[in-house]
Each structure stands twice: as C-alpha cells, then as structure tokens.
PDB file of N, CA and C in Angstrom:
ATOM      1  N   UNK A   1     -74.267  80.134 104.233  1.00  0.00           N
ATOM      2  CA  UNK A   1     -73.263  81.172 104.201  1.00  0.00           C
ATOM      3  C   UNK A   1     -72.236  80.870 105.294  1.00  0.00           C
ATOM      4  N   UNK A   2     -70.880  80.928 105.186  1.00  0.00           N
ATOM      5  CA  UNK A   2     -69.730  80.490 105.781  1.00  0.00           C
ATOM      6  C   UNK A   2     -69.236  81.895 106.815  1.00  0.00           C
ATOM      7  N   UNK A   3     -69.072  81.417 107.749  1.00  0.00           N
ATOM      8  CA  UNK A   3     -69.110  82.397 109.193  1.00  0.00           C
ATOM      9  C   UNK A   3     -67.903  83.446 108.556  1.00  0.00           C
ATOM     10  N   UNK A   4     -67.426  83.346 107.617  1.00  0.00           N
ATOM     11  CA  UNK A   4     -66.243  84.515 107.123  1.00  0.00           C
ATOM     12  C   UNK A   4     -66.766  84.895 105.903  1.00  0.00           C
ATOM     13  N   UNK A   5     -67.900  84.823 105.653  1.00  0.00           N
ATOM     14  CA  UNK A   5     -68.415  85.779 104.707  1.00  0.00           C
ATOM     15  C   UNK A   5     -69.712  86.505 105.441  1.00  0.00           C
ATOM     16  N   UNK A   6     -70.092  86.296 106.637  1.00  0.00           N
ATOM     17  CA  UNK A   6     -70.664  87.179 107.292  1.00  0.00           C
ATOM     18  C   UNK A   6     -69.717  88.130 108.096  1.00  0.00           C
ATOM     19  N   UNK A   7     -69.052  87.476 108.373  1.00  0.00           N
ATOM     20  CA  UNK A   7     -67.630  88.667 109.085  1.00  0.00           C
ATOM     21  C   UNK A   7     -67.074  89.987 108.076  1.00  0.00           C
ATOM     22  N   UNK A   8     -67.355  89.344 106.990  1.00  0.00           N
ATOM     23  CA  UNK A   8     -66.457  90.338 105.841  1.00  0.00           C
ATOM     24  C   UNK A   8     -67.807  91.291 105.469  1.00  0.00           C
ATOM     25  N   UNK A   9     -69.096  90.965 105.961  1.00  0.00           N
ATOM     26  CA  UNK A   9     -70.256  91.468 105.162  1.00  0.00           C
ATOM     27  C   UNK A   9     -70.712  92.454 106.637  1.00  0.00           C
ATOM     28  N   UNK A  10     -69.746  92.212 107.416  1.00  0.00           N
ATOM     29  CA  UNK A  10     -70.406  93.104 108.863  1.00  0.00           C
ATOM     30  C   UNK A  10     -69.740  94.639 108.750  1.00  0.00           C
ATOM     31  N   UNK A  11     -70.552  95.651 109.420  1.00  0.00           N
ATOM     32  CA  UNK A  11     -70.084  96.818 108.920  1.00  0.00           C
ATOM     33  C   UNK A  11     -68.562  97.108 110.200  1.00  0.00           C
ATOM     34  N   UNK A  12     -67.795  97.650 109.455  1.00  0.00           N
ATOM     35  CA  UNK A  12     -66.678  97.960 110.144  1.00  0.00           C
ATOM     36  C   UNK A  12     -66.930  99.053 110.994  1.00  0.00           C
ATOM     37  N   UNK A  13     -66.236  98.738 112.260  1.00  0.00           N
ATOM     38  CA  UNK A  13     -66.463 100.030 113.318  1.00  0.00           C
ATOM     39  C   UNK A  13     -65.200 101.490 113.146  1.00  0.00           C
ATOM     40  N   UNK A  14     -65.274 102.485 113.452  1.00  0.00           N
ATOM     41  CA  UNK A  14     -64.862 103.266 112.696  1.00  0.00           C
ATOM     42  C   UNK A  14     -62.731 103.323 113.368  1.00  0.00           C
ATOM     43  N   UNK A  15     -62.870 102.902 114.461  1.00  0.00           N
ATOM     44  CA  UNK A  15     -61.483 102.578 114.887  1.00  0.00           C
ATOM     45  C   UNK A  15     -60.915 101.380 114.214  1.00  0.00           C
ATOM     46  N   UNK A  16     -61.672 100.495 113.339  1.00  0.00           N
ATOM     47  CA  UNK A  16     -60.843  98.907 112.757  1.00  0.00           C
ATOM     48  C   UNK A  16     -60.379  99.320 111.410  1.00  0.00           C
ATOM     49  N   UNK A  17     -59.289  98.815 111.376  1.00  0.00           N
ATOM     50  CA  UNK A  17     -58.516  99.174 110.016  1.00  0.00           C
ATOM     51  C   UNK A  17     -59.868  98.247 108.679  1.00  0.00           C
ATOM     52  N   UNK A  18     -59.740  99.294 107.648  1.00  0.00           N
ATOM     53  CA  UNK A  18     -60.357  98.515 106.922  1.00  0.00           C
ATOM     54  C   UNK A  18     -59.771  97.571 105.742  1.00  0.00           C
ATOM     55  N   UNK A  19     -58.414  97.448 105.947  1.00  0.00           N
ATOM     56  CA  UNK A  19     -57.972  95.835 105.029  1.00  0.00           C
ATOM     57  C   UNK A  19     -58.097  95.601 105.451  1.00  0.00           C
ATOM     58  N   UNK A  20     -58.691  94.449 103.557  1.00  0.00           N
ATOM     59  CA  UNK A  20     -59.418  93.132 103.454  1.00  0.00           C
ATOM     60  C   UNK A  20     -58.490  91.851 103.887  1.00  0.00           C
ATOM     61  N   UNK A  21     -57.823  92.273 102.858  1.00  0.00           N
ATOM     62  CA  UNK A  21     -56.740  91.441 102.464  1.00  0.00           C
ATOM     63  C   UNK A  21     -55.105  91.415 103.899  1.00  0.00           C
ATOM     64  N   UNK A  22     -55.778  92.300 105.056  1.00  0.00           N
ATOM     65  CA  UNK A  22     -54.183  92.109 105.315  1.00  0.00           C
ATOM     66  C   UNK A  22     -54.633  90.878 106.729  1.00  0.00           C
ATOM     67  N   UNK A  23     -53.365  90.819 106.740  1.00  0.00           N
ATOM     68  CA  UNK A  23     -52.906  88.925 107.415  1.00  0.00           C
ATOM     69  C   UNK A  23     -53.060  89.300 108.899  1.00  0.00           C
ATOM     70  N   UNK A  24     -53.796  88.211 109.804  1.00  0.00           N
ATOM     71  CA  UNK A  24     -53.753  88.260 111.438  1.00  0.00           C
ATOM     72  C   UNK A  24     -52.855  89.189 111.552  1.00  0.00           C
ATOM     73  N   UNK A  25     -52.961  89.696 112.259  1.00  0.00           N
ATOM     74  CA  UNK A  25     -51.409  90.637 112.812  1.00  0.00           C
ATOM     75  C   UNK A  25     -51.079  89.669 114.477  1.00  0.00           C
ATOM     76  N   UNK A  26     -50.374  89.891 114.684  1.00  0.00           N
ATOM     77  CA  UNK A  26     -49.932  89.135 115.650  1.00  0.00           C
ATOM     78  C   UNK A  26     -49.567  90.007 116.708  1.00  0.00           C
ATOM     79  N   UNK A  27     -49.403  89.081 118.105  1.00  0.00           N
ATOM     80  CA  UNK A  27     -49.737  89.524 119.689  1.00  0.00           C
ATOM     81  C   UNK A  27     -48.360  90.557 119.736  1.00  0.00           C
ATOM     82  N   UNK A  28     -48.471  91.611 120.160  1.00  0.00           N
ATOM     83  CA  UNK A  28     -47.615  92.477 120.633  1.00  0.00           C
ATOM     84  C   UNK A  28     -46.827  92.327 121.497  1.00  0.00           C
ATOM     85  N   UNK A  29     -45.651  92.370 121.721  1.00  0.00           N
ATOM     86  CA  UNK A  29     -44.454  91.950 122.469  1.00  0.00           C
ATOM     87  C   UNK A  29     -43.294  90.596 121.704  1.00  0.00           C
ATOM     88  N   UNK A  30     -42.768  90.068 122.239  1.00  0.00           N
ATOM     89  CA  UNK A  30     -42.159  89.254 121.756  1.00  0.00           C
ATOM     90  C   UNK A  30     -42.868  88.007 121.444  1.00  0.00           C
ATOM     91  N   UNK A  31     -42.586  87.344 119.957  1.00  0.00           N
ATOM     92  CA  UNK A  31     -42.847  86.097 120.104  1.00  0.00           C
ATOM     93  C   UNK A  31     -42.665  85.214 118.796  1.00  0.00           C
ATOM     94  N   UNK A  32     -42.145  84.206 119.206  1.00  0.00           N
ATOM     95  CA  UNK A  32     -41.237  83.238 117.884  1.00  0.00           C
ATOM     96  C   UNK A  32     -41.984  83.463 116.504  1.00  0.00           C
ATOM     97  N   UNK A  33     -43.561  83.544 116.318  1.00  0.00           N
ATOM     98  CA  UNK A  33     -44.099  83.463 115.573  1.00  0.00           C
ATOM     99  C   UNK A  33     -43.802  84.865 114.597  1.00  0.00           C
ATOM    100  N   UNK A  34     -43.514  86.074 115.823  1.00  0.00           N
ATOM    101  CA  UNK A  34     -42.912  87.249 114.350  1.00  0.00           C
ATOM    102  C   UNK A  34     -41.672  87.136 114.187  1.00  0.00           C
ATOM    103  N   UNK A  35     -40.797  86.516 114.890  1.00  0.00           N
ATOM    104  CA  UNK A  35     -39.376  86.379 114.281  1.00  0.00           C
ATOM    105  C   UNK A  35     -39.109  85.956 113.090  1.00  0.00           C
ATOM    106  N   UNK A  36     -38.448  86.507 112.137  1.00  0.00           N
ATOM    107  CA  UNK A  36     -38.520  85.678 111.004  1.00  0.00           C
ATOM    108  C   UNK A  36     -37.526  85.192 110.834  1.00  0.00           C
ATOM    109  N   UNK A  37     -36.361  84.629 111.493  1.00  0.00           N
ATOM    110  CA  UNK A  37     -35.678  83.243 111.582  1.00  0.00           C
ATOM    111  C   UNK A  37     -36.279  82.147 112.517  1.00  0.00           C
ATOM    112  N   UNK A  38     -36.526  82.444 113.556  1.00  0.00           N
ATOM    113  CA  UNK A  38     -37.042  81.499 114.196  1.00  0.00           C
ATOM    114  C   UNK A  38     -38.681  80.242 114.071  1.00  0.00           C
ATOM    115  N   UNK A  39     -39.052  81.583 113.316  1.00  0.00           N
ATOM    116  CA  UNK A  39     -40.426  81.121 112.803  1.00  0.00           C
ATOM    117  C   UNK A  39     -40.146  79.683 111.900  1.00  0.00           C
ATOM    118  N   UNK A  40     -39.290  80.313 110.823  1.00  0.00           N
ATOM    119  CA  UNK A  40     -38.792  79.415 109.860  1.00  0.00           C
ATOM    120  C   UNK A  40     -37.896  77.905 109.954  1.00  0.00           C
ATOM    121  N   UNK A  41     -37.368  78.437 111.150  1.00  0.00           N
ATOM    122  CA  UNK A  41     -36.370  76.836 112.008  1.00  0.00           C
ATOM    123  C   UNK A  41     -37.700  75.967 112.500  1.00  0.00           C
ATOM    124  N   UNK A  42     -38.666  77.055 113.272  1.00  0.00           N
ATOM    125  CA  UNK A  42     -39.143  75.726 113.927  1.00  0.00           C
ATOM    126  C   UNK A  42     -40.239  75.463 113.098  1.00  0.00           C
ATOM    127  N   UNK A  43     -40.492  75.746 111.757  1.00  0.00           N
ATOM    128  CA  UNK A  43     -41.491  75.238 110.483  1.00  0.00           C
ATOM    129  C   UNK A  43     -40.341  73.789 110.265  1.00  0.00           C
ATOM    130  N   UNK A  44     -39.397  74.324 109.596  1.00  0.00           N
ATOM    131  CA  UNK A  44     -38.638  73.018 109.453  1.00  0.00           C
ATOM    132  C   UNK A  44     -37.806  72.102 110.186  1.00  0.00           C
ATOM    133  N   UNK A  45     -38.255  72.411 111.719  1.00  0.00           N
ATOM    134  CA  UNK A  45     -38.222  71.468 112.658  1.00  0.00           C
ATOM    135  C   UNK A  45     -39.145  70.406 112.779  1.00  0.00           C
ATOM    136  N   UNK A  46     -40.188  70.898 112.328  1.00  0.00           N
ATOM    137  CA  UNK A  46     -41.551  70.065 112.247  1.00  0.00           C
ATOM    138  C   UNK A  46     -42.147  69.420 111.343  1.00  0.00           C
ATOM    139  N   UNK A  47     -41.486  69.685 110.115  1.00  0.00           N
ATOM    140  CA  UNK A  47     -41.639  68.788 108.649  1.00  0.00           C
ATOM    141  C   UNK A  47     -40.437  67.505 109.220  1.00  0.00           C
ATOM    142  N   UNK A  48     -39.466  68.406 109.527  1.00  0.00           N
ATOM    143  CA  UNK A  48     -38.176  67.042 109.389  1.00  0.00           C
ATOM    144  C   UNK A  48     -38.741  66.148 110.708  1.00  0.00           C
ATOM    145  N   UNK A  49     -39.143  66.782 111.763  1.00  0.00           N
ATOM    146  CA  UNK A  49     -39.398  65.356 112.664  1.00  0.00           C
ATOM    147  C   UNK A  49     -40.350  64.740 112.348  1.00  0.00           C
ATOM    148  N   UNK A  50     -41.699  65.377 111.566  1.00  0.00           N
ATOM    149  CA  UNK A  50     -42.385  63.888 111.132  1.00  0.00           C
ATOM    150  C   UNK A  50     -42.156  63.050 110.213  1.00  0.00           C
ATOM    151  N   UNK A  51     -41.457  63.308 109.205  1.00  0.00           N
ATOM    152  CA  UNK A  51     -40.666  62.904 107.830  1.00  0.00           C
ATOM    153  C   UNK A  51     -39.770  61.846 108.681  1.00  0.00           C
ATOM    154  N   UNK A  52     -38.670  62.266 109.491  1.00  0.00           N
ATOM    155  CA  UNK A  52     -38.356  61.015 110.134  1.00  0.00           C
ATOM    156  C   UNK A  52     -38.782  60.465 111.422  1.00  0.00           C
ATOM    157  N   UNK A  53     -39.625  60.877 112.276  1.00  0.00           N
ATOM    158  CA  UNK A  53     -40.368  59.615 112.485  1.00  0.00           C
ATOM    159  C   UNK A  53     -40.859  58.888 112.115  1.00  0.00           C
ATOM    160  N   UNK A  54     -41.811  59.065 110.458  1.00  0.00           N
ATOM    161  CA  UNK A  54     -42.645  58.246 109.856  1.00  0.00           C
ATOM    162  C   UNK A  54     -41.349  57.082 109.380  1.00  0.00           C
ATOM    163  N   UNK A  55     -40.524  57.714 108.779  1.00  0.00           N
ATOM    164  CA  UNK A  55     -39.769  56.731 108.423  1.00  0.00           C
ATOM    165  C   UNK A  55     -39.515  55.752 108.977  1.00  0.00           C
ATOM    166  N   UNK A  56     -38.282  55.994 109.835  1.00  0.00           N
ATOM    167  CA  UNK A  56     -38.130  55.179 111.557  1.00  0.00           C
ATOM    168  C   UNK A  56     -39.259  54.944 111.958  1.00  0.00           C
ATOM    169  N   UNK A  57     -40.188  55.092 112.320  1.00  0.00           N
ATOM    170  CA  UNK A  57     -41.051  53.679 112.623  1.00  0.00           C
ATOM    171  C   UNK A  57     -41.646  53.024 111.635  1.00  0.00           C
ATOM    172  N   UNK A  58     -41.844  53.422 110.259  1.00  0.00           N
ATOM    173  CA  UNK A  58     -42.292  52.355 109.296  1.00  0.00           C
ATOM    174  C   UNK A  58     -40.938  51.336 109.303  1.00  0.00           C
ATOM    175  N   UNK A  59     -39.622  51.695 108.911  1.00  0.00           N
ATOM    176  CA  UNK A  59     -38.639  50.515 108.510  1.00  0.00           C
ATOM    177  C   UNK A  59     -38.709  49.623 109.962  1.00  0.00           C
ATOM    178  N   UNK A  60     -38.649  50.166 111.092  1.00  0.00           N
ATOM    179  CA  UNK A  60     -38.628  49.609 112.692  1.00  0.00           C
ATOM    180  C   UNK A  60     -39.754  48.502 111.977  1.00  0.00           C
ATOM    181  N   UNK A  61     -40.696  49.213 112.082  1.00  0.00           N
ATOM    182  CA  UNK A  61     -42.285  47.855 112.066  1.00  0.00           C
ATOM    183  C   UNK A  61     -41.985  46.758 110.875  1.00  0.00           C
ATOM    184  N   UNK A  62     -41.475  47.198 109.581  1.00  0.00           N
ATOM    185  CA  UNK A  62     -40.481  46.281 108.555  1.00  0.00           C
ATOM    186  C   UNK A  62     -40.023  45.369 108.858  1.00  0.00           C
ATOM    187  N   UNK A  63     -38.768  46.073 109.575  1.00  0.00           N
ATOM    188  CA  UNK A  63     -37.772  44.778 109.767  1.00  0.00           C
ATOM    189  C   UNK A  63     -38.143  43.857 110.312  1.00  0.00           C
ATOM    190  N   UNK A  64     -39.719  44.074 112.049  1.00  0.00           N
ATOM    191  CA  UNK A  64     -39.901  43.154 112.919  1.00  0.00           C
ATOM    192  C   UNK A  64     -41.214  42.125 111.974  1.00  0.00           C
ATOM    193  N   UNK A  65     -40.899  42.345 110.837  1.00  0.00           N
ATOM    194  CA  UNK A  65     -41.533  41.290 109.790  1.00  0.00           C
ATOM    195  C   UNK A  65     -43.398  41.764 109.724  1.00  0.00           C
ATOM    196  N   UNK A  66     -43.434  42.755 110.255  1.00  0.00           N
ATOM    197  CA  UNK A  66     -45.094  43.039 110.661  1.00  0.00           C
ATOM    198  C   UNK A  66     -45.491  43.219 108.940  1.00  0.00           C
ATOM    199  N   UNK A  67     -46.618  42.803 108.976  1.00  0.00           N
ATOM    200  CA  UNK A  67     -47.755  43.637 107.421  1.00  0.00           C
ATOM    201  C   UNK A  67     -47.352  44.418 107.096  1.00  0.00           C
ATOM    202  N   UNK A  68     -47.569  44.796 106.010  1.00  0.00           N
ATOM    203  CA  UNK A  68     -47.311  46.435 105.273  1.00  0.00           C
ATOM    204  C   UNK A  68     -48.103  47.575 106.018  1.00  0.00           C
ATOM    205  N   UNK A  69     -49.384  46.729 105.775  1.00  0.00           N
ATOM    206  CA  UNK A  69     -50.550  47.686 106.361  1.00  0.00           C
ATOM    207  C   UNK A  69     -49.987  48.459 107.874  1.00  0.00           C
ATOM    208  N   UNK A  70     -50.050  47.210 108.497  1.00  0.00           N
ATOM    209  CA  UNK A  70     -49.963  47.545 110.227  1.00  0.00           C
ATOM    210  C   UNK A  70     -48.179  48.101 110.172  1.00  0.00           C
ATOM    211  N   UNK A  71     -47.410  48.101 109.108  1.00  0.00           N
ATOM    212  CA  UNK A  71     -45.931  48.655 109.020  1.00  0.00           C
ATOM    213  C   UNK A  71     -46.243  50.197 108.788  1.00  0.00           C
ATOM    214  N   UNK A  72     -47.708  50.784 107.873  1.00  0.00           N
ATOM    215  CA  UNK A  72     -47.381  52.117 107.545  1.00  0.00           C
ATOM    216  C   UNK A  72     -48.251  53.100 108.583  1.00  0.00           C
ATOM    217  N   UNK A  73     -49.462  52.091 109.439  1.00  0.00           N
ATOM    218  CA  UNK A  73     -50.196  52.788 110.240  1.00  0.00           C
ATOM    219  C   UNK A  73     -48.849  53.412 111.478  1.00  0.00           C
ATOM    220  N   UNK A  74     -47.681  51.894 111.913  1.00  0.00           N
ATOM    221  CA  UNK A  74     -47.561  52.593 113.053  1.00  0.00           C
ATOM    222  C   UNK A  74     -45.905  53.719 112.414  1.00  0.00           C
ATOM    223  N   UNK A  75     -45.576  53.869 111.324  1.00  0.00           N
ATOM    224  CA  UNK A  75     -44.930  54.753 110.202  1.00  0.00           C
ATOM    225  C   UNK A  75     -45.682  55.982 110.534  1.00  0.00           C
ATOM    226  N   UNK A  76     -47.309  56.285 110.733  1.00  0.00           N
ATOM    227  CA  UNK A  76     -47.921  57.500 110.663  1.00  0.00           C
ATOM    228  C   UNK A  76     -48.083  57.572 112.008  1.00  0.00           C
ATOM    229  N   UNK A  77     -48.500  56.673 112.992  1.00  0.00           N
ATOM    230  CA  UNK A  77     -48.215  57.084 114.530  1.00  0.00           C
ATOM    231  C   UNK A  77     -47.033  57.856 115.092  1.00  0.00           C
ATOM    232  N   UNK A  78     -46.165  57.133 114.185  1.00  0.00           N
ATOM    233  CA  UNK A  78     -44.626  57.921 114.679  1.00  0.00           C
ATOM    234  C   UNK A  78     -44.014  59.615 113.728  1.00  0.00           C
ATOM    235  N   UNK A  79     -44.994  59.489 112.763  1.00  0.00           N
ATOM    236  CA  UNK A  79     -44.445  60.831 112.321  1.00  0.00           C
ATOM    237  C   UNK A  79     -45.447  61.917 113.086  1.00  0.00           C
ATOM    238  N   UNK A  80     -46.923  61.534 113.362  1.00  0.00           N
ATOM    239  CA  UNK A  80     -47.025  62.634 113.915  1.00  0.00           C
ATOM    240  C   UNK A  80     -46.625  62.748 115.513  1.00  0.00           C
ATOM    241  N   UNK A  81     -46.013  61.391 116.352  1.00  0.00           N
ATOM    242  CA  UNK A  81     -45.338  61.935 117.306  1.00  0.00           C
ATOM    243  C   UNK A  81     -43.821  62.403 117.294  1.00  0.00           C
ATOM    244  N   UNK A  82     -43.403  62.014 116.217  1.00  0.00           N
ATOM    245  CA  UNK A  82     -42.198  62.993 115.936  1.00  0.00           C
ATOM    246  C   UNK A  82     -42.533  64.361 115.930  1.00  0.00           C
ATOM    247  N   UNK A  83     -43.350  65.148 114.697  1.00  0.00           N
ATOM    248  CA  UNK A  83     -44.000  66.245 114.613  1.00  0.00           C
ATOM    249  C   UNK A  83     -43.808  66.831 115.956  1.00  0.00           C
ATOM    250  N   UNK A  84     -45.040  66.340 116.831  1.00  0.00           N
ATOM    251  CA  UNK A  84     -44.950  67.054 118.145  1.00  0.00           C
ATOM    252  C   UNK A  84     -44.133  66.909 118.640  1.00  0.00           C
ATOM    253  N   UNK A  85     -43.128  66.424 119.100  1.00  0.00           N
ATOM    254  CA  UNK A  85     -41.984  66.670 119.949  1.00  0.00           C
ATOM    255  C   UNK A  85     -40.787  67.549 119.334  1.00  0.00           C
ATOM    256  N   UNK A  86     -40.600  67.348 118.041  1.00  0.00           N
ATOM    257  CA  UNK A  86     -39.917  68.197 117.555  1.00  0.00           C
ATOM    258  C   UNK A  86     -40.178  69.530 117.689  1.00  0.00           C
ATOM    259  N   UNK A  87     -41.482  69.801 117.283  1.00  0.00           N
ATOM    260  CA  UNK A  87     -42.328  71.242 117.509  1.00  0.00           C
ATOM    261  C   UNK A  87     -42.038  71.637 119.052  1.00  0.00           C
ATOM    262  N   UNK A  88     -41.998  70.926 120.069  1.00  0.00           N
ATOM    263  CA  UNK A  88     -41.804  71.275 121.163  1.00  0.00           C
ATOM    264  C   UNK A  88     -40.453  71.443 121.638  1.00  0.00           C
ATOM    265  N   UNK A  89     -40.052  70.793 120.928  1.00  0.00           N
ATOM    266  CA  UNK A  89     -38.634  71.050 121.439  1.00  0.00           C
ATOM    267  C   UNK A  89     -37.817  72.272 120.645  1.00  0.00           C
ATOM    268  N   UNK A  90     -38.298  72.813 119.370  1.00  0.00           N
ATOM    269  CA  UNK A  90     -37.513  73.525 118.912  1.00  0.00           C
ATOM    270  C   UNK A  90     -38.394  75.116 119.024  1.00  0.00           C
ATOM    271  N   UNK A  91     -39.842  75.125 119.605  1.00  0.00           N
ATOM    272  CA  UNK A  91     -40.067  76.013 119.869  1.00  0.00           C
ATOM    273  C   UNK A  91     -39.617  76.453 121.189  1.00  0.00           C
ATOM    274  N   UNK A  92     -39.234  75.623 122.292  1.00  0.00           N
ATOM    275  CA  UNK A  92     -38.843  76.134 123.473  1.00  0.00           C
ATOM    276  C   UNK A  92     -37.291  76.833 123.377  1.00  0.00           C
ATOM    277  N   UNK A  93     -36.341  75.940 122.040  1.00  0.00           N
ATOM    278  CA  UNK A  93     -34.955  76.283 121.671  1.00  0.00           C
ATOM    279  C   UNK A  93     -35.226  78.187 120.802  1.00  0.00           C
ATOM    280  N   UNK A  94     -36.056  78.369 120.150  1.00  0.00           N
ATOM    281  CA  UNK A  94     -36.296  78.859 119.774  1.00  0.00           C
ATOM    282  C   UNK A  94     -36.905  80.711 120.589  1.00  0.00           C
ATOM    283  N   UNK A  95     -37.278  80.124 121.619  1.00  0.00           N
ATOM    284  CA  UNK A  95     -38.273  81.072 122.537  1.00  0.00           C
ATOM    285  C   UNK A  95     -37.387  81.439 123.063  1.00  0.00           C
ATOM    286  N   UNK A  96     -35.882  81.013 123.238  1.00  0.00           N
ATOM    287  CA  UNK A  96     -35.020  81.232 124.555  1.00  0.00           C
ATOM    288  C   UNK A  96     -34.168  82.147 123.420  1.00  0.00           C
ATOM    289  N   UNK A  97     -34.074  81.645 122.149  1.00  0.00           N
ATOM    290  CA  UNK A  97     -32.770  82.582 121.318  1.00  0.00           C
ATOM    291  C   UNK A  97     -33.646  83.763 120.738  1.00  0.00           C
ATOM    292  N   UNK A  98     -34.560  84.228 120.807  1.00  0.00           N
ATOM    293  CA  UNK A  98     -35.335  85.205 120.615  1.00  0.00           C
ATOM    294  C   UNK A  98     -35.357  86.205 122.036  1.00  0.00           C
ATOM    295  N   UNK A  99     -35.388  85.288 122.795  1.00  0.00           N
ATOM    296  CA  UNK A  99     -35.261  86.270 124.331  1.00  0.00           C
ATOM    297  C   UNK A  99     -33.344  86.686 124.591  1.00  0.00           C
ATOM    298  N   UNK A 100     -33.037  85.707 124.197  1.00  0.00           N
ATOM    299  CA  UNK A 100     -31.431  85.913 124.308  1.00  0.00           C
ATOM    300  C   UNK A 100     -31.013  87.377 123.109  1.00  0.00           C
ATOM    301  N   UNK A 101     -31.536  87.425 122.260  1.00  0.00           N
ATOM    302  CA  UNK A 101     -31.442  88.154 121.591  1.00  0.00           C
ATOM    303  C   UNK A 101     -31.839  89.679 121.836  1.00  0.00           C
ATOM    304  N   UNK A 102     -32.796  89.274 121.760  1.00  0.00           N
ATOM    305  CA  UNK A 102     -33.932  90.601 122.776  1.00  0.00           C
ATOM    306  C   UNK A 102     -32.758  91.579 124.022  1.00  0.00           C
ATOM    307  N   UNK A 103     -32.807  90.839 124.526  1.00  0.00           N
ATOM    308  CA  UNK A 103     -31.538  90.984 125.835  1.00  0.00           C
ATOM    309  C   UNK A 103     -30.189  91.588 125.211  1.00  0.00           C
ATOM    310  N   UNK A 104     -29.617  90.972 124.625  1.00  0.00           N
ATOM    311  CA  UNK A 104     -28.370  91.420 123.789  1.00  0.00           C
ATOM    312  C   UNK A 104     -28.396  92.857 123.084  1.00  0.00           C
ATOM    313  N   UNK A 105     -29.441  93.284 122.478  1.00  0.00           N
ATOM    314  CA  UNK A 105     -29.851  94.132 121.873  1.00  0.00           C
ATOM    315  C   UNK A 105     -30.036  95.287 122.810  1.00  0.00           C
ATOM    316  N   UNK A 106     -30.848  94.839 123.932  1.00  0.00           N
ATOM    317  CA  UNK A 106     -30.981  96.041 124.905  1.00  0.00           C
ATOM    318  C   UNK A 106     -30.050  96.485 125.831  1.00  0.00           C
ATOM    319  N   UNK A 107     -28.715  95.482 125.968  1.00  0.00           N
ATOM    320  CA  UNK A 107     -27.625  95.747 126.595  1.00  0.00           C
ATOM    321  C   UNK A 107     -26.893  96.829 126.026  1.00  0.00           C
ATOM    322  N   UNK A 108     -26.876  96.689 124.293  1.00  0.00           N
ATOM    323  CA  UNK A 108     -26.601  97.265 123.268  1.00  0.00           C
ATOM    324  C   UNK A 108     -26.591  98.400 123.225  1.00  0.00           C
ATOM    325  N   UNK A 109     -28.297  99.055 123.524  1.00  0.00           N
ATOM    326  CA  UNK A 109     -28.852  99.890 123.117  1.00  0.00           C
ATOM    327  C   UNK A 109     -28.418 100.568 124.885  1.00  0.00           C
ATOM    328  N   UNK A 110     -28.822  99.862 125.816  1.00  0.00           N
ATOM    329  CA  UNK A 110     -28.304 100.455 127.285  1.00  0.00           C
ATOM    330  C   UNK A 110     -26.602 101.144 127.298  1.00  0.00           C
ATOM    331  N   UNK A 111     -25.834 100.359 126.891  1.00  0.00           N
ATOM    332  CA  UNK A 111     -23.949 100.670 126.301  1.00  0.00           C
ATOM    333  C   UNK A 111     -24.151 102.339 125.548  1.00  0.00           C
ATOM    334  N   UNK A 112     -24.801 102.201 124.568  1.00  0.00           N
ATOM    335  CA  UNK A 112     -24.976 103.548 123.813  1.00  0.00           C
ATOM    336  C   UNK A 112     -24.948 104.704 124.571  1.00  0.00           C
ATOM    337  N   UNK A 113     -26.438 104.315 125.051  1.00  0.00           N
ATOM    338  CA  UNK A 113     -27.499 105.298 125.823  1.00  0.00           C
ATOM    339  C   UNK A 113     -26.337 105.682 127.293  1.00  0.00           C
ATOM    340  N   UNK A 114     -25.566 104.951 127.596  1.00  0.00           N
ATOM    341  CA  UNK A 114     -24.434 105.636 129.289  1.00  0.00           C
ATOM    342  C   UNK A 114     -23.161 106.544 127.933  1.00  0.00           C
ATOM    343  N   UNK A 115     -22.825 105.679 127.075  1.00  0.00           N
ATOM    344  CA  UNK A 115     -21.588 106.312 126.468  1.00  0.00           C
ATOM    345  C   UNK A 115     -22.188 107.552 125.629  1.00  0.00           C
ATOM    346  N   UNK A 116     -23.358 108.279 125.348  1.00  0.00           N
ATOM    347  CA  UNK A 116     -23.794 109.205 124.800  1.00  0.00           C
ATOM    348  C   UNK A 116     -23.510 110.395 125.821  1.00  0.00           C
ATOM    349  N   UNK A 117     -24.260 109.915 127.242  1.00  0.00           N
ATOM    350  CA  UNK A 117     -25.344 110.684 128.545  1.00  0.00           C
ATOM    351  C   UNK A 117     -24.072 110.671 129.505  1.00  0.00           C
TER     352      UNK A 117
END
C-alpha cells in the first residue's frame, strides 16, 4: 500500500478541511509560486533554457567532430545545466517583480487611505 493511500485512509481531524481533491495550498504571504504571471515566466524560463542548452552543446560537441553518442550525452549535460541556471535566474527576476509590485500596490492603497482620512 502506497504512503498516499494510507494518508487518504487516515481519519481527518475535525479542524482539516475535508477535500479530497483540492491542490497543496500554498505558503501564506508572498511568493512567485502563487503569482500567476510569474509562476508561468519562470515555467517557461526553464523549458527554454534546457531546450537551448541541449542544443548548444550538442551542435558545440558536433562541430568539434566528437561521436554522436559522446555529442548527445554532453547535449543533455548542457540542457539540464541550462535548466538550472535559467530557473535561477528568472526566479530571482521574478521574486523582485512580485515584491516590486506588492510595494506599488501598497503605496496605492497608502495614497487612497491619506486622500480619504
């Protein structure tokens, strides 16, 4: 029996919501992962940098006349270090325009709140 069908078979305590079906909920306060633009940039920040790293370093290992073989291993070395750096780099781009935003909004909402009071 698979450790999430004993989880689902455990009795619920009377404060836990009882959907089945609903999704992680996520950490309270700010964070790229509930944004739903940002979430989505840095998903396809991270397809496109391993897509072209793999590339760029398979044609790189090509041209320098190497094997196919040893041309597509270091093709997959480089997409998943593309992957990660991309991921890193566009979640940190990402973390800052979510906070920039955040900020903007509460200046916003601060402007209101003096021109009301």
């Amino acid at each position: 029996m698979s450790r999430r069908k004993k989880q689902e078979d455990a009795p619920v305590s009377e404060g836990a919501p009882v959907s089945q079906n609903a999704p992680e909920s996520l950490p309270d306060g700010i964070c790229v992962a509930g944004h739903p633009r940002s979430a989505g940039a840095v998903r396809r920040a991270k397809g496109w940098g391993g897509l072209v790293g793999a590339v760029l370093c398979a044609a790189l290992a090509l041209g320098a006349h190497l094997p196919v073989l040893d041309a597509m291993l270091r093709g997959l070395a480089g997409g998943v270090v593309g992957y990660l750096v991309l991921w890193a780099l566009a979640l940190a781009v990402a973390r800052q325009l979510v906070i920039a935003e955040v900020r903007a909004r509460y200046a916003e909402l601060k402007r209101a709140a003096a021109s009301d009071g």
